[in-house]
C-alpha atoms as a PDB file:
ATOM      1  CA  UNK A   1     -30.907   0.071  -1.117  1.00  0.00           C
ATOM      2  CA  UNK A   2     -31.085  -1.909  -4.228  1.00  0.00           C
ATOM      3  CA  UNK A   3     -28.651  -3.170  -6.826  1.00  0.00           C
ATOM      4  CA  UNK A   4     -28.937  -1.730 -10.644  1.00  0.00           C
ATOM      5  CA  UNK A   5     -31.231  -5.405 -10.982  1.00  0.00           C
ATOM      6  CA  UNK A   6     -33.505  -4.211  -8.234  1.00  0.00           C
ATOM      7  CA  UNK A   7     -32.060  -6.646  -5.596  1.00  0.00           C
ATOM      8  CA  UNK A   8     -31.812  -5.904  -1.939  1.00  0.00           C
ATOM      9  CA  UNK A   9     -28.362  -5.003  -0.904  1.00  0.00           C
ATOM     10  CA  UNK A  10     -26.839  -4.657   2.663  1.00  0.00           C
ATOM     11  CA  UNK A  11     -23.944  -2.128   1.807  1.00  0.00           C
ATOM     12  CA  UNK A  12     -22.300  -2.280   4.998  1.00  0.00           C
ATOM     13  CA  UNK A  13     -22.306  -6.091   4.595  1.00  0.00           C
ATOM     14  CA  UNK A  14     -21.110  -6.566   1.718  1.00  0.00           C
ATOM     15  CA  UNK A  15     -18.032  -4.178   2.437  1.00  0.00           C
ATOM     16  CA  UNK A  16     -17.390  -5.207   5.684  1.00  0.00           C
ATOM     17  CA  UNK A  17     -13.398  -4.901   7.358  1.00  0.00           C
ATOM     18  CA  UNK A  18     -12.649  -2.790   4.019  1.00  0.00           C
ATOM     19  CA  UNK A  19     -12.388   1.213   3.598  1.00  0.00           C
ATOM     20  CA  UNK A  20     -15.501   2.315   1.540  1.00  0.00           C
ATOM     21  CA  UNK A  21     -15.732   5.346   0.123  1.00  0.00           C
ATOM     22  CA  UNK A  22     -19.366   6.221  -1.178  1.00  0.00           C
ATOM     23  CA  UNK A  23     -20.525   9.069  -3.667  1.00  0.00           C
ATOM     24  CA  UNK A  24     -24.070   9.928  -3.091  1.00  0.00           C
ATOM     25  CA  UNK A  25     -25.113  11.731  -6.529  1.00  0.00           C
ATOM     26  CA  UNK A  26     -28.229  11.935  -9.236  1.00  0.00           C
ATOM     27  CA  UNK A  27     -28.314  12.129 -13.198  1.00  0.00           C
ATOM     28  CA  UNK A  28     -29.689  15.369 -13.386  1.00  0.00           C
ATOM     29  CA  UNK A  29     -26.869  16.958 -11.059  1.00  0.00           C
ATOM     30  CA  UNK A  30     -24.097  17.980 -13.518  1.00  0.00           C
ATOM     31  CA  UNK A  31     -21.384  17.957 -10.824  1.00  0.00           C
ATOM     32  CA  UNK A  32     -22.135  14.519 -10.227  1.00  0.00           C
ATOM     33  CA  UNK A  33     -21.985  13.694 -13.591  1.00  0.00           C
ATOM     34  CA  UNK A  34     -19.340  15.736 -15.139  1.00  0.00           C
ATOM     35  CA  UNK A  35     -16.818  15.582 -12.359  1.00  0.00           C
ATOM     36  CA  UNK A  36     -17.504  13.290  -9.057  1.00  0.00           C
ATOM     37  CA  UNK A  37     -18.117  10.467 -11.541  1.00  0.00           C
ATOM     38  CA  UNK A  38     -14.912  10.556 -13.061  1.00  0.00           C
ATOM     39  CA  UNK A  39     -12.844  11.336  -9.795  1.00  0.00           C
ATOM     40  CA  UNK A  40     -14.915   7.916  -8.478  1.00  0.00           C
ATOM     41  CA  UNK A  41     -13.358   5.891 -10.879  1.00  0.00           C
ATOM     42  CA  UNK A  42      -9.559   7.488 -10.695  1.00  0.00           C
ATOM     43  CA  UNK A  43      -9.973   7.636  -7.445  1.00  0.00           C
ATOM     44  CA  UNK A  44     -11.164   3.573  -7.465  1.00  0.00           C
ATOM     45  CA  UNK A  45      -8.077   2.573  -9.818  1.00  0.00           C
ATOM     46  CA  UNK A  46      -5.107   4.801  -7.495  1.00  0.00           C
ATOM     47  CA  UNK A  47      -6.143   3.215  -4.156  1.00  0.00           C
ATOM     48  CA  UNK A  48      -6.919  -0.284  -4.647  1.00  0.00           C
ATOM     49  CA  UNK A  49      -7.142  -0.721  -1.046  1.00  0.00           C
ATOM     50  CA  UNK A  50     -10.555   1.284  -1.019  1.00  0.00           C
ATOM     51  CA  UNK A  51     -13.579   0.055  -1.889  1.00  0.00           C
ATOM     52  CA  UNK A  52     -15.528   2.841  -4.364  1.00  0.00           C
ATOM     53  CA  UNK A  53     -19.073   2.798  -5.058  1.00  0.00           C
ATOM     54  CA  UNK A  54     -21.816   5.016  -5.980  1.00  0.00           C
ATOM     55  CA  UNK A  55     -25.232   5.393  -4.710  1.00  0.00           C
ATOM     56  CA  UNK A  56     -28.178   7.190  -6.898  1.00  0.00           C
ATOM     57  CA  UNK A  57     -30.309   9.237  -4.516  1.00  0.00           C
ATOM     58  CA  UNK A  58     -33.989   9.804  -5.733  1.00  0.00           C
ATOM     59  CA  UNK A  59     -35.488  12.868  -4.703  1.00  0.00           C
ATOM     60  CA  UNK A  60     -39.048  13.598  -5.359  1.00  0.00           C
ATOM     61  CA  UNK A  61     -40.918  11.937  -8.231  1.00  0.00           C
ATOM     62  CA  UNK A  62     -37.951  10.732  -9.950  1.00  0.00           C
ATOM     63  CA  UNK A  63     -37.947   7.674 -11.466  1.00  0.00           C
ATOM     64  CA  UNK A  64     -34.603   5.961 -12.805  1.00  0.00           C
ATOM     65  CA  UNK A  65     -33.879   2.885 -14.429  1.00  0.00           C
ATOM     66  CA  UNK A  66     -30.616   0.936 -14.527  1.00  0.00           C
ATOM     67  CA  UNK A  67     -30.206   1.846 -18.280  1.00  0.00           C
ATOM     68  CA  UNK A  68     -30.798   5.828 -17.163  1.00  0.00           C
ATOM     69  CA  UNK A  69     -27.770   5.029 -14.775  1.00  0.00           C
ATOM     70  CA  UNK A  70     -25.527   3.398 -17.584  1.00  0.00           C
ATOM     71  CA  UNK A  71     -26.205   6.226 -20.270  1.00  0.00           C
ATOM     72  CA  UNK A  72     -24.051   8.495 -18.635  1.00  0.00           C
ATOM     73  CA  UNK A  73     -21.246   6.356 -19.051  1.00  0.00           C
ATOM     74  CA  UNK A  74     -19.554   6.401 -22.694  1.00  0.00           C
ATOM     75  CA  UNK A  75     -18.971   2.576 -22.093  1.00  0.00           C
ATOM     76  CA  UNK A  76     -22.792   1.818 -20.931  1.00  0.00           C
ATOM     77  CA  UNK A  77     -21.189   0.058 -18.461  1.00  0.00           C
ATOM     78  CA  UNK A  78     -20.535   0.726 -14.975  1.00  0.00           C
ATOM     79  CA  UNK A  79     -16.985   1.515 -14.007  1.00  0.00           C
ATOM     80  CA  UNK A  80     -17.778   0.172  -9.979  1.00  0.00           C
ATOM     81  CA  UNK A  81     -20.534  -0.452  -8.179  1.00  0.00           C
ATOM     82  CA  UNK A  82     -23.797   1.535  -8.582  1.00  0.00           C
ATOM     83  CA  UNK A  83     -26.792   1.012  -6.159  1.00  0.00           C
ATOM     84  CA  UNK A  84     -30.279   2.891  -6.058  1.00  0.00           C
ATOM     85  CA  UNK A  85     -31.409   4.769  -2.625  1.00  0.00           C
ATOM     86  CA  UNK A  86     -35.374   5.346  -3.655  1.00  0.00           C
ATOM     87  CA  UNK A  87     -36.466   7.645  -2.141  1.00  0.00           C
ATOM     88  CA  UNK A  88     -33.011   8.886  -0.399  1.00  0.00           C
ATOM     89  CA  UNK A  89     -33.134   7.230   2.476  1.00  0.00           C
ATOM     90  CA  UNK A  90     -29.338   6.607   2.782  1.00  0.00           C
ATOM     91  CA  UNK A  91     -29.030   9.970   2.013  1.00  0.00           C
ATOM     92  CA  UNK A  92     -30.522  11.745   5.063  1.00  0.00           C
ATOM     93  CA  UNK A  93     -29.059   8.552   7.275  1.00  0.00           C
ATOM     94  CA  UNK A  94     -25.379   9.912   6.329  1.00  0.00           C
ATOM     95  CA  UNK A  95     -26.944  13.551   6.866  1.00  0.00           C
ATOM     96  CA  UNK A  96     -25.936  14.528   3.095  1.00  0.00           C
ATOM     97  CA  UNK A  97     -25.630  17.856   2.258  1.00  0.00           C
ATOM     98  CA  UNK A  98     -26.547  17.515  -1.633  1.00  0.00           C
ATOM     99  CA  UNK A  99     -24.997  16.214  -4.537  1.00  0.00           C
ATOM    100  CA  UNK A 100     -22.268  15.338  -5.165  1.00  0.00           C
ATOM    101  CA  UNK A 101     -21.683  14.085  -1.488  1.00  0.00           C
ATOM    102  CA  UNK A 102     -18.835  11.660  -0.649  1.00  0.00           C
ATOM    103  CA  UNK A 103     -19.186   9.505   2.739  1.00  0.00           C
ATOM    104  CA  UNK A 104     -15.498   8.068   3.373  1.00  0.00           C
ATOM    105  CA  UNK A 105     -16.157   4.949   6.078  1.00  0.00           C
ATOM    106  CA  UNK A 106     -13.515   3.022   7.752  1.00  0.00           C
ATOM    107  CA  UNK A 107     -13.167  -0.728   8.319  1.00  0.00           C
ATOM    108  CA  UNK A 108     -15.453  -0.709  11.174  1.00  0.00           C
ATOM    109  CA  UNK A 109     -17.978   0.978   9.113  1.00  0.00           C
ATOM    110  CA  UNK A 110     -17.878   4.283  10.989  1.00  0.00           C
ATOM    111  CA  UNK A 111     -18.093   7.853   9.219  1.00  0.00           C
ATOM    112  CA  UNK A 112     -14.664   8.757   8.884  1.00  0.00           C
ATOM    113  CA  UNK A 113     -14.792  12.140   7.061  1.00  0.00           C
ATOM    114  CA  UNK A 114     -17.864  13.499   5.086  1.00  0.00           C
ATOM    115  CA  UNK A 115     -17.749  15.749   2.199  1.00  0.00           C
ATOM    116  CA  UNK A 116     -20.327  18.006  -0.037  1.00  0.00           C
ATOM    117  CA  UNK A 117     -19.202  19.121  -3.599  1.00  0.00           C
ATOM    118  CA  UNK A 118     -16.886  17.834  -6.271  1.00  0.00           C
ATOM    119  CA  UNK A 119     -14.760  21.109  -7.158  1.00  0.00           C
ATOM    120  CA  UNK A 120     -11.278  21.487  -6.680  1.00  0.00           C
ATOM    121  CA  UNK A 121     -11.502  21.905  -3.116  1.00  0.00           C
ATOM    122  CA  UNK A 122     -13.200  18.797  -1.603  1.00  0.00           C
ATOM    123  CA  UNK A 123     -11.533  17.018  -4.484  1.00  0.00           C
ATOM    124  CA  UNK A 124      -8.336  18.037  -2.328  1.00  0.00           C
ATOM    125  CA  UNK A 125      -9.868  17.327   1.139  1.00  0.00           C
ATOM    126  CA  UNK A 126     -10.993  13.947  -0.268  1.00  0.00           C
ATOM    127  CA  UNK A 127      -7.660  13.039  -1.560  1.00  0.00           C
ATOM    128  CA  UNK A 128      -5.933  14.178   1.717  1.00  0.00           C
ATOM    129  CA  UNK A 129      -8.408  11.692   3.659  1.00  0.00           C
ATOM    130  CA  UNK A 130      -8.222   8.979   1.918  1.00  0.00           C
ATOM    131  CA  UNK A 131      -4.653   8.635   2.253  1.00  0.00           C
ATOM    132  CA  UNK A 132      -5.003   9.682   6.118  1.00  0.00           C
ATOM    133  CA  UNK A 133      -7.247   6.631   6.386  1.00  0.00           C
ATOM    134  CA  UNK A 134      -5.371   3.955   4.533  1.00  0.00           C
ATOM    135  CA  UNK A 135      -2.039   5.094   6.044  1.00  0.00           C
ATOM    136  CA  UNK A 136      -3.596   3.781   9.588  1.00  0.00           C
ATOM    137  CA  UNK A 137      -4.958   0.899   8.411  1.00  0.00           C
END
């Protein structure tokens, strides 16, 4: 896992004792784009007790740069974290279904609820999770 400037990052590390909520996705997936990206960021700005970031899964012979990342943004700027998983390896490690996929970890770092899709649906289960998770912490 890298950073948009191609460093090595330790996710897990660096958002250790805090609830993380992660949205696997990809450019070319317009789900990801038109509608988990902007329920990342409300989602980031109503619980300010969760940590939100997004992860770009490669898949394939894709190759993305960070400006590819920040052209979907109207800003060209990135509204939370964004790291790149070449070659999806964090992808199949949190057994992702596709994209949009959201991984919702708790302070110890362990998978507490895992959703595929960003439609109205697991927009609903994801809201009802989040606040399960924060309301025990």
């Amino acid at each position: 896992m890298t950073t948009l400037n191609g460093e090595a990052q330790d996710l897990l590390q660096v958002y250790k004792n805090k609830p993380l909520l992660i949205l696997f996705y990809n450019n070319k997936c317009l789900g990801c784009t038109g509608r988990a990206m902007p329920l990342a960021y409300k989602l980031s700005k109503t619980y300010p007790k969760l940590s939100v970031v997004a992860i770009h899964s490669t898949f394939g012979n894709q190759n993305i740069s960070k400006q590819d990342i920040l052209d979907i943004f109207t800003s060209k700027k990135a509204p939370f974290p964004i790291y790149l998983d070449q070659h999806h390896k964090w992808f199949d490690a949190f057994k992702c279904e596709g994209t949009p996929h959201w991984i919702l970890l708790n302070e110890k770092a362990q998978v507490f609820r895992s959703f595929y899709g960003s439609q109205e649906n697991s927009q609903n289960r994801l809201y009802y999770a989040i606040e399960e998770l924060l309301t025990n912490i």
